[in-house]
Protein backbone atom coordinates (compact mmCIF):
# COMPACT_ATOMS: atom_id res chain seq x y z
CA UNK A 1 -4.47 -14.56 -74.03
CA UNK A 2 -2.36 -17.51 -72.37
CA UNK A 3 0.52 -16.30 -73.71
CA UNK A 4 0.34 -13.06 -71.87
CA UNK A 5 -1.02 -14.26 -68.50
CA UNK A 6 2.89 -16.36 -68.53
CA UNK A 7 4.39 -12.76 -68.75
CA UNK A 8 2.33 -11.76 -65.56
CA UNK A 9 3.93 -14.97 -63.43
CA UNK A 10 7.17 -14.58 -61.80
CA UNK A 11 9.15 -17.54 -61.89
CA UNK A 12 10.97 -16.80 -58.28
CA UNK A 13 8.66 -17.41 -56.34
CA UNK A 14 8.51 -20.89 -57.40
CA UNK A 15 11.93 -21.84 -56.02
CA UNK A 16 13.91 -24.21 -58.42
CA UNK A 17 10.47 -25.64 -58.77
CA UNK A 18 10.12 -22.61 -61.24
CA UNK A 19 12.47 -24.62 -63.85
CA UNK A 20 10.69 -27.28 -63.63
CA UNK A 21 7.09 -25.19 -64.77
CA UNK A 22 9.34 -23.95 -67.51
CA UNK A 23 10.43 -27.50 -68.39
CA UNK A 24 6.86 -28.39 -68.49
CA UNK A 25 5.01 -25.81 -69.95
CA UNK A 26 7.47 -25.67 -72.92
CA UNK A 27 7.29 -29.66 -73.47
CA UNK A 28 3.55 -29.45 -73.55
CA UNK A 29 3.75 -26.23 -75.62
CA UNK A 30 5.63 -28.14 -78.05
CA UNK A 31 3.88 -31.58 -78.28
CA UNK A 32 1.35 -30.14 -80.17
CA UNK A 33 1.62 -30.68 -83.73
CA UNK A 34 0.85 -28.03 -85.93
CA UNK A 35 -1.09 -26.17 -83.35
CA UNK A 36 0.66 -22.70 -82.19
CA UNK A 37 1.12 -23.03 -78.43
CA UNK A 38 2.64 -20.40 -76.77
CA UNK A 39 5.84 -22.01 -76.06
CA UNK A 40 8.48 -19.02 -76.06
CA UNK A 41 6.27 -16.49 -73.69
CA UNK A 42 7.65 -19.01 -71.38
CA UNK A 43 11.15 -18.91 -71.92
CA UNK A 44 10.64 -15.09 -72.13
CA UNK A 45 8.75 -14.43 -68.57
CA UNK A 46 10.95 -16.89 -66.73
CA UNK A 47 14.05 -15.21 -68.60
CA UNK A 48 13.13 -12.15 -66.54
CA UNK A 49 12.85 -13.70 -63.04
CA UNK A 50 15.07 -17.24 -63.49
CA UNK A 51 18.90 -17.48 -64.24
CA UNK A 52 18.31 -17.09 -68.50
CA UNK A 53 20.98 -19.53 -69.43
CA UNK A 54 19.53 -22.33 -67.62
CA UNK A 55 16.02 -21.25 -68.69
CA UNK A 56 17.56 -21.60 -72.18
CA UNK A 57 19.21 -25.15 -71.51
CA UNK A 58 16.22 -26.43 -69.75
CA UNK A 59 13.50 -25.25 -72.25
CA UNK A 60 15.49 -26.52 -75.02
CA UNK A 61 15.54 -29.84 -73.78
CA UNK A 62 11.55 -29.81 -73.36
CA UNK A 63 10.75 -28.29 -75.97
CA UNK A 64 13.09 -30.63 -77.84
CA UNK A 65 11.36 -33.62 -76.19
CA UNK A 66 7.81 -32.43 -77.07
CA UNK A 67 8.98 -32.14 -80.95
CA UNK A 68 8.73 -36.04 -80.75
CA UNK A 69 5.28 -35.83 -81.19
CA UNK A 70 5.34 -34.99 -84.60
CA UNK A 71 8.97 -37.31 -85.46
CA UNK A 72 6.44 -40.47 -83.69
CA UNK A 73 3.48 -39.51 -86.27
CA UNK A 74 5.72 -39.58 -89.35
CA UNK A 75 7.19 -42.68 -88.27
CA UNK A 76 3.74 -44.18 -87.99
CA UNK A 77 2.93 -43.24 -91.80
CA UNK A 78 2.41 -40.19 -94.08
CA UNK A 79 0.39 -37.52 -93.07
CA UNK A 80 -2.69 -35.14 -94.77
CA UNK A 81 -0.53 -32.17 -94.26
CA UNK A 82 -0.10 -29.65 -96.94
CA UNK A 83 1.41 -31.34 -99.31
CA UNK A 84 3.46 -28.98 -101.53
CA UNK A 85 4.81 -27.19 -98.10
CA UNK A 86 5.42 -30.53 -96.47
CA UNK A 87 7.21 -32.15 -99.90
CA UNK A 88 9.52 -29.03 -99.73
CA UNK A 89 10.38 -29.15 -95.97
CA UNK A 90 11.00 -33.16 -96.53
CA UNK A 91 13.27 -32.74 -99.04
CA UNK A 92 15.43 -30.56 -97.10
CA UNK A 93 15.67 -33.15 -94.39
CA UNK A 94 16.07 -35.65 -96.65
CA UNK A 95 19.51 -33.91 -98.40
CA UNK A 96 20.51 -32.03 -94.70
CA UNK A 97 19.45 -34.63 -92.41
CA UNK A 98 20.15 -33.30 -88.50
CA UNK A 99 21.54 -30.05 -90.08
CA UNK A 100 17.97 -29.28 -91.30
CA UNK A 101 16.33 -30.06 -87.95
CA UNK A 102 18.80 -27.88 -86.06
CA UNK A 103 18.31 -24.91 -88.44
CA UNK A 104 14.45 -25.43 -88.20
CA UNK A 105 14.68 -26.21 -84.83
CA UNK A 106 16.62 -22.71 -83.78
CA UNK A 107 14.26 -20.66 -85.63
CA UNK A 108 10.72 -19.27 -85.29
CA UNK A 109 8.83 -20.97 -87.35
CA UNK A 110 5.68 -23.21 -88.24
CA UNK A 111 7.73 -25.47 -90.02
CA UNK A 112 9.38 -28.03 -87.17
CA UNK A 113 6.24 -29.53 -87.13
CA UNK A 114 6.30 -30.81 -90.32
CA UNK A 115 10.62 -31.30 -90.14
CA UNK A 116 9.69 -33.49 -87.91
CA UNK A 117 6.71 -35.56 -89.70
CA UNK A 118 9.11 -35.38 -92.47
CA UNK A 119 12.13 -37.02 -90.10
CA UNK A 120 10.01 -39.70 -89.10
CA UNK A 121 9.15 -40.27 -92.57
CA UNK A 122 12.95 -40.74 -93.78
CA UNK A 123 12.86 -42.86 -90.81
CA UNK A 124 15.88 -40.75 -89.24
CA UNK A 125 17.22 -42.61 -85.73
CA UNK A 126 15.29 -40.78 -83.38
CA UNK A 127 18.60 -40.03 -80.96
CA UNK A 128 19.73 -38.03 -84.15
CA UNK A 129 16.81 -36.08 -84.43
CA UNK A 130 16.34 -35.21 -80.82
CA UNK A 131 20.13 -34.03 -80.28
CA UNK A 132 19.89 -31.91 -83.19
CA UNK A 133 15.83 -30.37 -82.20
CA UNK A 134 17.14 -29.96 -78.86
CA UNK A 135 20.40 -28.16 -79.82
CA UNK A 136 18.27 -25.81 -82.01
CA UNK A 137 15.34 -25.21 -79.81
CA UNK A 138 18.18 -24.30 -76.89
CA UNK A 139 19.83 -22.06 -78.93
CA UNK A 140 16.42 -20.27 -79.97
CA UNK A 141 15.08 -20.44 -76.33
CA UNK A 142 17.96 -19.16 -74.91
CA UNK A 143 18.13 -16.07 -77.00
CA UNK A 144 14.50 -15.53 -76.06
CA UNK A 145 15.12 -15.82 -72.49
CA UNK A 146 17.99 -13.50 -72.68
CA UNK A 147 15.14 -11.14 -74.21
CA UNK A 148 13.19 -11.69 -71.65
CA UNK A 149 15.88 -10.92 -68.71
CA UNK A 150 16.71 -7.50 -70.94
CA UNK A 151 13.07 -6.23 -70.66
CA UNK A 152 13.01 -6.13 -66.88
């Protein structure tokens, strides 16, 4: 229901105070861990109204920031996650390291959540992990504003 209300707003009227409601709404969208938020109904309604390449860039780099959440709880210990799913995903960070994060980070998925548990974990320097989240997430939330400028 949130989700569609953000397709209803138009970012202009904000000014360049519009980027910064994207900034935050993704950040907060993505500091939740393992709880959907809405996140990318952002990037896609201020795609439509904002300049999509910077929409892209500057939701990346929130989103990117709010996937700390989840990095911060693995460094503080193990978590009661799904433990088969979670073993797998850690593993792949494990052998990939910032590769993994980027190619979890770029695409839809549940998973970056628990990527980033799992980084934590493997105690991964935390400037390595948010270069490559934020790399991803910019790539994926740039193609989605993009999306969004096409449907108008």
């Amino acid at each position: 229901m949130i989700s569609l209300g953000l397709l209803l707003i138009d970012f202009r009227h904000f000014g360049q105070y519009g980027y910064v409601g994207v900034f935050v709404l993704v950040l907060l969208g993505n500091a939740t861990v393992v709880v959907p938020a809405p996140a990318f109904m952002t990037a896609l309604a201020a795609g439509r109204t904002l300049n999509p390449w910077l929409v892209g860039v500057i939701s990346g780099l929130g989103a990117g920031i709010g996937e700390l959440t989840g990095y911060i709880a693995g460094r503080a210990g193990r978590s009661a996650f799904d433990q088969q799913r979670f073993t797998r995903i850690q593993g792949y960070v494990e052998r990939w390291g910032a590769f993994a994060i980027f190619g979890l980070a770029a695409l839809p998925n549940p998973l970056m959540d628990l990527a980033g548990i799992a980084a934590g974990i493997a105690r991964m320097p935390w400037y390595k992990f948010l270069v490559a989240c934020c790399a991803g997430k910019i790539v994926r939330f740039t193609i989605l504003a993009l999306i969004g400028q096409s449907t108008t």
